[in-house]
PDB file of N, CA and C in Angstrom:
ATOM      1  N   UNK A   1      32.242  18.069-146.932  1.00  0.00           N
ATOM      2  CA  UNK A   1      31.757  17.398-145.759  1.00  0.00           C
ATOM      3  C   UNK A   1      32.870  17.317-144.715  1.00  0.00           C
ATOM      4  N   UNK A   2      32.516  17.636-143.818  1.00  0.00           N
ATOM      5  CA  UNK A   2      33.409  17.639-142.262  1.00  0.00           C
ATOM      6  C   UNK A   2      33.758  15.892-141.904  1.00  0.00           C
ATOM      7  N   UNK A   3      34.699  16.145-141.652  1.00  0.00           N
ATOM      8  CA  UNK A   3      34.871  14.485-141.156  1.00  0.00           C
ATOM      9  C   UNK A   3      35.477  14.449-139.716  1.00  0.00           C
ATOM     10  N   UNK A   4      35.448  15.682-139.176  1.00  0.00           N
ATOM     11  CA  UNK A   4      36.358  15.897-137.689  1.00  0.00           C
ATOM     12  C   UNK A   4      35.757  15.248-137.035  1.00  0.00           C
ATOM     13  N   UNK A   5      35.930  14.224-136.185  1.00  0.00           N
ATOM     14  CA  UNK A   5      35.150  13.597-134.956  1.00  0.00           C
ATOM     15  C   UNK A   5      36.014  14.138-133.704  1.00  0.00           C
ATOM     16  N   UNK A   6      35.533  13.504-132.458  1.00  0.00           N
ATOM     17  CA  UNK A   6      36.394  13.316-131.099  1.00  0.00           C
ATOM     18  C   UNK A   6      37.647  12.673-131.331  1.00  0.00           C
ATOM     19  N   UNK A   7      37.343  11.258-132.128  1.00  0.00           N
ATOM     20  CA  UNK A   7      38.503  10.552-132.475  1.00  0.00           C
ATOM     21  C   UNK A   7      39.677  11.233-133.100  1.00  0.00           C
ATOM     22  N   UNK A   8      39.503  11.859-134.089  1.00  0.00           N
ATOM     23  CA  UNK A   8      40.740  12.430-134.735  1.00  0.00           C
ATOM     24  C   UNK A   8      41.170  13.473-133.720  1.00  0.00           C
ATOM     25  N   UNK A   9      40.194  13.926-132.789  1.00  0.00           N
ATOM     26  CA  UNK A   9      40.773  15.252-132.027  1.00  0.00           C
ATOM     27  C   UNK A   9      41.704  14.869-130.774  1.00  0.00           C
ATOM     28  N   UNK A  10      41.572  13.315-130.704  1.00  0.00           N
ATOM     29  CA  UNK A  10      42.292  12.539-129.311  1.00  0.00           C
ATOM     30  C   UNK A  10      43.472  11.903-129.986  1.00  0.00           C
ATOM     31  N   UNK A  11      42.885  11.437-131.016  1.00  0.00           N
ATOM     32  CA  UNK A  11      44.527  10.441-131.667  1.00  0.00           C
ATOM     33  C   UNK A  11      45.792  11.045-131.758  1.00  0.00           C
ATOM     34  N   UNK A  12      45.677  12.320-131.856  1.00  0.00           N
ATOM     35  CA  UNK A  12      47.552  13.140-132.015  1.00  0.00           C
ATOM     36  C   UNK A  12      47.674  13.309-130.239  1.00  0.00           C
ATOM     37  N   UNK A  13      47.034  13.386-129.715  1.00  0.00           N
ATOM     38  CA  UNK A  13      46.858  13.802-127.843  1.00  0.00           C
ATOM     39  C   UNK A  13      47.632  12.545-127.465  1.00  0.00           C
ATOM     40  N   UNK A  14      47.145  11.209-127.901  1.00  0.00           N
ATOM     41  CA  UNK A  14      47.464  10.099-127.570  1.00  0.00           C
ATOM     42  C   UNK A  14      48.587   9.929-127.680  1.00  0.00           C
ATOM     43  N   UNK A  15      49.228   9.554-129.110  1.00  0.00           N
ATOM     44  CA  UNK A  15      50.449   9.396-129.711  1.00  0.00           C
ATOM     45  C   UNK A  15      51.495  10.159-129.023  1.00  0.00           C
ATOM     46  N   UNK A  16      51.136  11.567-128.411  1.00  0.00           N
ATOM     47  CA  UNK A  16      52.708  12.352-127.861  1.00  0.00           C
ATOM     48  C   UNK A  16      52.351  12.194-126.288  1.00  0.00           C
ATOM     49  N   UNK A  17      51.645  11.529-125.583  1.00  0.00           N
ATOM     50  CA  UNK A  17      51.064  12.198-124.131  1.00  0.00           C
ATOM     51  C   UNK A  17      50.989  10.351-123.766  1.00  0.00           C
ATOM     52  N   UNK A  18      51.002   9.170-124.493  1.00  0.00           N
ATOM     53  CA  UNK A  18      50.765   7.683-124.092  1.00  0.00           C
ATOM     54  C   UNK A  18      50.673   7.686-122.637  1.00  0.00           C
ATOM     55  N   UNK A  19      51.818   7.883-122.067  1.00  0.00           N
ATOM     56  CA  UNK A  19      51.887   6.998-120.725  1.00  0.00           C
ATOM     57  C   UNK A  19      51.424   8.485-119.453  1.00  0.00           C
ATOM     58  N   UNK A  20      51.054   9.866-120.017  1.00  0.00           N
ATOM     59  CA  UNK A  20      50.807  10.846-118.940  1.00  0.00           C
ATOM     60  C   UNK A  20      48.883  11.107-118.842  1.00  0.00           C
ATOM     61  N   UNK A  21      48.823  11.291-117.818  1.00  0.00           N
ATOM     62  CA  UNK A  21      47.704  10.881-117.160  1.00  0.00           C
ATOM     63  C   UNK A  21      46.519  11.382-117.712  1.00  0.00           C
ATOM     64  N   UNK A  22      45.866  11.356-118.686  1.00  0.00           N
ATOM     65  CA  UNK A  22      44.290  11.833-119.219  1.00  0.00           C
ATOM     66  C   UNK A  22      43.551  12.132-118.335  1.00  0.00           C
ATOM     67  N   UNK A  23      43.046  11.375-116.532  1.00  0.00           N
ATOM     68  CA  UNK A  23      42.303  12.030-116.129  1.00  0.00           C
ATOM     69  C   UNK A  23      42.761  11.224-114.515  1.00  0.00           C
ATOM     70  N   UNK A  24      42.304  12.467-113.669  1.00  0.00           N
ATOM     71  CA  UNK A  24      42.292  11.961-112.656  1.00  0.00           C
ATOM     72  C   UNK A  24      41.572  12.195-111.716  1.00  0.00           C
ATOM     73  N   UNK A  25      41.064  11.084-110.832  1.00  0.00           N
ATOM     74  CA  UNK A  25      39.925  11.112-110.523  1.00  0.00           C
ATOM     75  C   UNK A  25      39.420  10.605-109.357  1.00  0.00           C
ATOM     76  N   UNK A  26      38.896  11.212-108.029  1.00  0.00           N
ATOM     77  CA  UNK A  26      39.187  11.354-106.740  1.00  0.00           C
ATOM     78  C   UNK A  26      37.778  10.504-106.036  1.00  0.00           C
ATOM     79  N   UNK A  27      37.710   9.438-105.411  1.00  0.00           N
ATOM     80  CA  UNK A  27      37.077   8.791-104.793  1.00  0.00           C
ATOM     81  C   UNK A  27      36.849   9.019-103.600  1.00  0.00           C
ATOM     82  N   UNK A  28      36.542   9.543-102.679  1.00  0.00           N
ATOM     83  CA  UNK A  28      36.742   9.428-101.313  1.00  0.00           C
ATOM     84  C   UNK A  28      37.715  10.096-100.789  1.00  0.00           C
ATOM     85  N   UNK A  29      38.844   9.013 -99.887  1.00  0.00           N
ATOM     86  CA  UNK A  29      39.857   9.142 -99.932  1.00  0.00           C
ATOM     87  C   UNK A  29      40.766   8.549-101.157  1.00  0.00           C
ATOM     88  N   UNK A  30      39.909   7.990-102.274  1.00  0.00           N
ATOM     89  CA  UNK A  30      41.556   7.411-103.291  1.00  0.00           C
ATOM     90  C   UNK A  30      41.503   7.759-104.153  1.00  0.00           C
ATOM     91  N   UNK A  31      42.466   8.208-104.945  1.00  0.00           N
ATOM     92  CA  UNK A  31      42.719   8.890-106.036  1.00  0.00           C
ATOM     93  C   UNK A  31      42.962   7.861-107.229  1.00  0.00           C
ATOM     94  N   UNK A  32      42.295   8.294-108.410  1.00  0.00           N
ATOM     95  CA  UNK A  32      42.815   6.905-109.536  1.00  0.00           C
ATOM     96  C   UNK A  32      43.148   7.635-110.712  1.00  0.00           C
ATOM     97  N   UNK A  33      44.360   7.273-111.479  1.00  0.00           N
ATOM     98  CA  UNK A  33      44.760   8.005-112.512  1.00  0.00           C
ATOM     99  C   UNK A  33      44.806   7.867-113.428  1.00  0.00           C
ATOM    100  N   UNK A  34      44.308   7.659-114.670  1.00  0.00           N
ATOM    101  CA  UNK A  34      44.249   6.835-116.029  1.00  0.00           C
ATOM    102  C   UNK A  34      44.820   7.644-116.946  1.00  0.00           C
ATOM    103  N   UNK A  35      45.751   6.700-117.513  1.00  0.00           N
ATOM    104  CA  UNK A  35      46.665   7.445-118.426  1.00  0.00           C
ATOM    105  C   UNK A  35      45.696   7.761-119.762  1.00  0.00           C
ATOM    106  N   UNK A  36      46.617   8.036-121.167  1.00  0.00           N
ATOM    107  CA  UNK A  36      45.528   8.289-122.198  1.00  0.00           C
ATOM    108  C   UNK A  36      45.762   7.270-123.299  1.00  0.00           C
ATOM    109  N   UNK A  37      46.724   6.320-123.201  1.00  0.00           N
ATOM    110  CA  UNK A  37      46.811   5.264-123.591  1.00  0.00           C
ATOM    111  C   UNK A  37      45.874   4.037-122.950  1.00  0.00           C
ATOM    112  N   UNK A  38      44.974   4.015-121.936  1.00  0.00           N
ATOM    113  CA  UNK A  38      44.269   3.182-120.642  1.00  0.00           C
ATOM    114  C   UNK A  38      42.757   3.444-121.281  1.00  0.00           C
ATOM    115  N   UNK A  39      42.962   4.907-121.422  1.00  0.00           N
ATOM    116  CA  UNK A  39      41.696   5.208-121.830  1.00  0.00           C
ATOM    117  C   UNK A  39      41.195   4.839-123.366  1.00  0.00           C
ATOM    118  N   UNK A  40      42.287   5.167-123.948  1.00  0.00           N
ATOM    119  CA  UNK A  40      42.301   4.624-125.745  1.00  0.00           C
ATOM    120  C   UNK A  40      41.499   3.424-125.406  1.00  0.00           C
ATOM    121  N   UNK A  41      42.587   2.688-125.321  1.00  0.00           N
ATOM    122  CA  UNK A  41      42.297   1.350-124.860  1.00  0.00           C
ATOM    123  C   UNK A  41      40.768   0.595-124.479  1.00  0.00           C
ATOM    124  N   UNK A  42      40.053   1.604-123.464  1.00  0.00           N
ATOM    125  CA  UNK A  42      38.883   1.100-122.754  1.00  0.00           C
ATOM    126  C   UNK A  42      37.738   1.605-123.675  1.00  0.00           C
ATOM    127  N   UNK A  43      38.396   2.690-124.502  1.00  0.00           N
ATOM    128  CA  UNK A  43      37.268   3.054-125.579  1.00  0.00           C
ATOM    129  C   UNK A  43      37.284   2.049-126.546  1.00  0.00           C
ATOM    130  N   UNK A  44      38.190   1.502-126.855  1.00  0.00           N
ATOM    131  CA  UNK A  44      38.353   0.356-128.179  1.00  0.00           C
ATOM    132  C   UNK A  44      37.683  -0.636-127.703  1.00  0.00           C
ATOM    133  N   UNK A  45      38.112  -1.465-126.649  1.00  0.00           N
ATOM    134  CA  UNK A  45      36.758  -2.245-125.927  1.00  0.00           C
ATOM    135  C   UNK A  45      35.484  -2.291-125.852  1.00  0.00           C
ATOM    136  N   UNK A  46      34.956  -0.727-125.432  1.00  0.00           N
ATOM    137  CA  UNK A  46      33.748  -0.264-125.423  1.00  0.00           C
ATOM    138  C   UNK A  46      33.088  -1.095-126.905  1.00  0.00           C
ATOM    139  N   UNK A  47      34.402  -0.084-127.817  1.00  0.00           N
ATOM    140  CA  UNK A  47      33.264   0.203-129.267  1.00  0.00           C
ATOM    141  C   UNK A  47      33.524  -1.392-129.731  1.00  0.00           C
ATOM    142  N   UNK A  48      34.382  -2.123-129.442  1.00  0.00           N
ATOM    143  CA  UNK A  48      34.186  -3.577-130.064  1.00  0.00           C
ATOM    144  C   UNK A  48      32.692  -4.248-129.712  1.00  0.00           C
ATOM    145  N   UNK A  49      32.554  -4.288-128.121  1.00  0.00           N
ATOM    146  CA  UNK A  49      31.495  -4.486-127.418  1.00  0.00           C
ATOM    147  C   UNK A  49      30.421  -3.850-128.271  1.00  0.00           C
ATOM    148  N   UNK A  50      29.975  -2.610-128.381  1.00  0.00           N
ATOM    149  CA  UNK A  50      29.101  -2.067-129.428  1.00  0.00           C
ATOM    150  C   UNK A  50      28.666  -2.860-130.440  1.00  0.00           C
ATOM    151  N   UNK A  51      29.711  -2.914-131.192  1.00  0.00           N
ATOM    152  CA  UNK A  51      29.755  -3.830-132.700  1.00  0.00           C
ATOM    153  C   UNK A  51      29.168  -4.981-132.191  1.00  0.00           C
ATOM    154  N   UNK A  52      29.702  -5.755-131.678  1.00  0.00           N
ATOM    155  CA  UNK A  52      29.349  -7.117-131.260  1.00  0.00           C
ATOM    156  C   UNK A  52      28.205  -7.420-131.102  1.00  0.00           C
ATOM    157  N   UNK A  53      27.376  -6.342-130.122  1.00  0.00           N
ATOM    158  CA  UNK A  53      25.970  -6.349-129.750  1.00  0.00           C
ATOM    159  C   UNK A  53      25.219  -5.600-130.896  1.00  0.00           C
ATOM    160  N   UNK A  54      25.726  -5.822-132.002  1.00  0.00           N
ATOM    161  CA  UNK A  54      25.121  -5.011-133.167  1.00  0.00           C
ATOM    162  C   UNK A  54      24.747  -3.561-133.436  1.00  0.00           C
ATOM    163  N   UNK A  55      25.215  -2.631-132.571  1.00  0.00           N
ATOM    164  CA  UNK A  55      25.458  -1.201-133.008  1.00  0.00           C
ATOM    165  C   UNK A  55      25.964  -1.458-133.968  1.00  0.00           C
ATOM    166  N   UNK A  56      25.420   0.481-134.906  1.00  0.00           N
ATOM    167  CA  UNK A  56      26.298   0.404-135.920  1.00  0.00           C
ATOM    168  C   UNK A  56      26.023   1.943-136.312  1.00  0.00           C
ATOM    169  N   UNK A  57      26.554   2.237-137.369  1.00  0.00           N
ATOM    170  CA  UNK A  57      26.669   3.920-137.654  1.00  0.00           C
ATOM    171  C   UNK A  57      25.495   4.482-137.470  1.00  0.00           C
ATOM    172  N   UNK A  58      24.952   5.303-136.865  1.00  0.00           N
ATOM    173  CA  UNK A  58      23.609   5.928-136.807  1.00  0.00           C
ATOM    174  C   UNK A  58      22.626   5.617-135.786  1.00  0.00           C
ATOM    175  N   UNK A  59      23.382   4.883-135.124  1.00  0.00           N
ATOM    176  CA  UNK A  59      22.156   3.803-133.530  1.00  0.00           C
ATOM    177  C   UNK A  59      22.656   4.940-132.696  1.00  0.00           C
ATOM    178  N   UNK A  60      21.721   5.323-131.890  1.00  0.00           N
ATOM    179  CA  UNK A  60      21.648   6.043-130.894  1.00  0.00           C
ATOM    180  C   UNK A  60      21.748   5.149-129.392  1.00  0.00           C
ATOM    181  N   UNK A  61      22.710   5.262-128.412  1.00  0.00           N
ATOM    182  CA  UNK A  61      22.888   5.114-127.026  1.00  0.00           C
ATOM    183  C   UNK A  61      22.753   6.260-126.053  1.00  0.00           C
ATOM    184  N   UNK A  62      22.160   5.499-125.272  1.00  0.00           N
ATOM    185  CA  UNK A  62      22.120   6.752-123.682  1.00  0.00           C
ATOM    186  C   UNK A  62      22.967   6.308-123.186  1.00  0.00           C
ATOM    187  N   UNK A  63      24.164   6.955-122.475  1.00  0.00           N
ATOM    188  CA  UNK A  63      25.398   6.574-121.714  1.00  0.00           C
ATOM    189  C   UNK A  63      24.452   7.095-120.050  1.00  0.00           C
ATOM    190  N   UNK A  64      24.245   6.446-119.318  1.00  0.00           N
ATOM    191  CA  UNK A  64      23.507   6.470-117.676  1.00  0.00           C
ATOM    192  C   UNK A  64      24.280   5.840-117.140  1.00  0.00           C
ATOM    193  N   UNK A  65      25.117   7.079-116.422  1.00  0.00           N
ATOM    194  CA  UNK A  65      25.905   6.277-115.385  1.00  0.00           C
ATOM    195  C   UNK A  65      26.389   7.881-114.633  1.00  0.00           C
ATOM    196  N   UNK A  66      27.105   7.026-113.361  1.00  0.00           N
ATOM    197  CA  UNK A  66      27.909   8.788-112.387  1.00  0.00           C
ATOM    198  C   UNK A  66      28.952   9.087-113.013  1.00  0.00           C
ATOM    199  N   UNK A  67      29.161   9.813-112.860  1.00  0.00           N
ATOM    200  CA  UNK A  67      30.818  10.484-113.407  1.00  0.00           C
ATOM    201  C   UNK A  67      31.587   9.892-112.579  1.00  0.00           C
ATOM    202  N   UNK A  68      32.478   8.872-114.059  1.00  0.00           N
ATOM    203  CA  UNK A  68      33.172   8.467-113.822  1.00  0.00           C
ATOM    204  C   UNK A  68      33.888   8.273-115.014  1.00  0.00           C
ATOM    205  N   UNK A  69      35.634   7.616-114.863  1.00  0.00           N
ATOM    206  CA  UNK A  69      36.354   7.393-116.094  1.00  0.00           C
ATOM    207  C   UNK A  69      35.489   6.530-116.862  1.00  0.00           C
ATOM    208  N   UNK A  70      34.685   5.754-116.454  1.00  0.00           N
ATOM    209  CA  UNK A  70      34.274   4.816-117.942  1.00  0.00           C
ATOM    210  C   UNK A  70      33.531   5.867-119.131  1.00  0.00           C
ATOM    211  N   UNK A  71      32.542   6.493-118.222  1.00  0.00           N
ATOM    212  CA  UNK A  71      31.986   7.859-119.182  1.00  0.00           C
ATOM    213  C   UNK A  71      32.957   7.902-120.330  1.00  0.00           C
ATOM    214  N   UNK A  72      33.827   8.520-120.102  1.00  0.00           N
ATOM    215  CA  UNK A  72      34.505   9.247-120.866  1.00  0.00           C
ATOM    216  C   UNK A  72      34.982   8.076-121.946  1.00  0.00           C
ATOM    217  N   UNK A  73      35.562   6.784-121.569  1.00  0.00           N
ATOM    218  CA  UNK A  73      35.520   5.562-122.287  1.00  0.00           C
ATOM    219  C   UNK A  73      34.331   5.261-123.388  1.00  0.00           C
ATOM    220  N   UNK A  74      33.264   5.400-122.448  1.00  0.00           N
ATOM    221  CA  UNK A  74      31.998   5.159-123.620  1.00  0.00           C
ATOM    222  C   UNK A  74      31.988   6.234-124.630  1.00  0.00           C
ATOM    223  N   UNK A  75      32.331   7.335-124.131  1.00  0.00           N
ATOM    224  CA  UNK A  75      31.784   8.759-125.373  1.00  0.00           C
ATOM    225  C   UNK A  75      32.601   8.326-126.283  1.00  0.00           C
ATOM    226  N   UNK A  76      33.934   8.272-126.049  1.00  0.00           N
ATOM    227  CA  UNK A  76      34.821   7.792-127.153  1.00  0.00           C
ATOM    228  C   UNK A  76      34.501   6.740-127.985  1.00  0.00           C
ATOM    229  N   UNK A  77      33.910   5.359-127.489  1.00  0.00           N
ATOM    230  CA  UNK A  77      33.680   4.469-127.909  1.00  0.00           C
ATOM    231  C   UNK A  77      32.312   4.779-129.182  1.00  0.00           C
ATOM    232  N   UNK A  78      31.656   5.827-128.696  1.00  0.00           N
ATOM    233  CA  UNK A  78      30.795   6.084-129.539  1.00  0.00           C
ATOM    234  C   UNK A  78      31.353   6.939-130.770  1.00  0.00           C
ATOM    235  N   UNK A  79      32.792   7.305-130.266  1.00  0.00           N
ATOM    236  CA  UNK A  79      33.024   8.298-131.819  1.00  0.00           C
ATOM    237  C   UNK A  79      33.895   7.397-133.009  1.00  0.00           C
ATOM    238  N   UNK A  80      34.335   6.237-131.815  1.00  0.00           N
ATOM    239  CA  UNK A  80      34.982   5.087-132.651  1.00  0.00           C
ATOM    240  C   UNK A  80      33.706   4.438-133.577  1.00  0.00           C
ATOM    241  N   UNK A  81      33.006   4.317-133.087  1.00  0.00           N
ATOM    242  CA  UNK A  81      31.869   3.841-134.215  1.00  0.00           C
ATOM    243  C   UNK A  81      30.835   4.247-134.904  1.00  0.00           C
ATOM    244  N   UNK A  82      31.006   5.885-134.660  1.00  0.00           N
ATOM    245  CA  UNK A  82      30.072   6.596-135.187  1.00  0.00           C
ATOM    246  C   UNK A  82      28.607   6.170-134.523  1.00  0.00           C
ATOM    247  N   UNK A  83      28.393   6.141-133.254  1.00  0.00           N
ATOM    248  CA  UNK A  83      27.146   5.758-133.103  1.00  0.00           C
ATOM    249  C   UNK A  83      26.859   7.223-132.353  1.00  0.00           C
ATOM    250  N   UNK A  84      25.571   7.443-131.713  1.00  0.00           N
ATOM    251  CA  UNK A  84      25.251   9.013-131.613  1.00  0.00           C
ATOM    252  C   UNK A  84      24.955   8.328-129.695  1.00  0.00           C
ATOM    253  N   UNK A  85      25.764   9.927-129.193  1.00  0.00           N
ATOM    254  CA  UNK A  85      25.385   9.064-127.620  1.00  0.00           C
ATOM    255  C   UNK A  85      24.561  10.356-127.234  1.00  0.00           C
ATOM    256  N   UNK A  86      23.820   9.673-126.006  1.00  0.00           N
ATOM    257  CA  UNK A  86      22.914  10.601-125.676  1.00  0.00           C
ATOM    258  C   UNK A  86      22.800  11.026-124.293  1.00  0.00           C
ATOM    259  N   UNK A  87      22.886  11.870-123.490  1.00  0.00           N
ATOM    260  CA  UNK A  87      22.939  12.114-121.881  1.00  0.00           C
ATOM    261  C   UNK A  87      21.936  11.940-121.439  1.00  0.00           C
ATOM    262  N   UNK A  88      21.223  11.555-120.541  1.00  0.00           N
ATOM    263  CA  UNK A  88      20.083  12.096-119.961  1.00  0.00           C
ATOM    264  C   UNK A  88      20.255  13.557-119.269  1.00  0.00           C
TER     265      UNK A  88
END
């Protein structure tokens, strides 16, 4: 059985890359830069939030929203808890 998630494929990225910029991301005129330690971070939040509201391994979410850094926060958050996300 495969056990590779997103998670294991970000955690060594994290550990050598902490404080250099995961994504960046252009508003208008303003630019915002989130490191990959920021992002760890906002995914662990996410998936606590998850838990809390009673997700759990096998619950399916629709992530609906614009492209933006949280996106990418939630997908993660879903690989932190094994929950299955879904696009529209």
């Amino acid at each position: 059985m495969d056990t590779s998630t997103l998670t294991n494929y970000f955690k060594p990225i994290l550990y050598n890359f902490l404080d250099r910029e995961a994504i960046i991301y252009r508003t208008g005129f303003r630019t915002i830069r989130i490191s990959y330690l920021y992002l760890y971070d906002s995914a662990y939040r996410m998936a606590n939030m998850y838990q809390h509201n009673g997700l759990k391994k096998g619950d399916a979410v629709i992530i609906w929203a614009p492209n933006n850094p949280e996106w990418v926060a939630a997908l993660l958050a879903c690989s932190l808890t094994d929950v299955i996300s879904c696009s529209p």
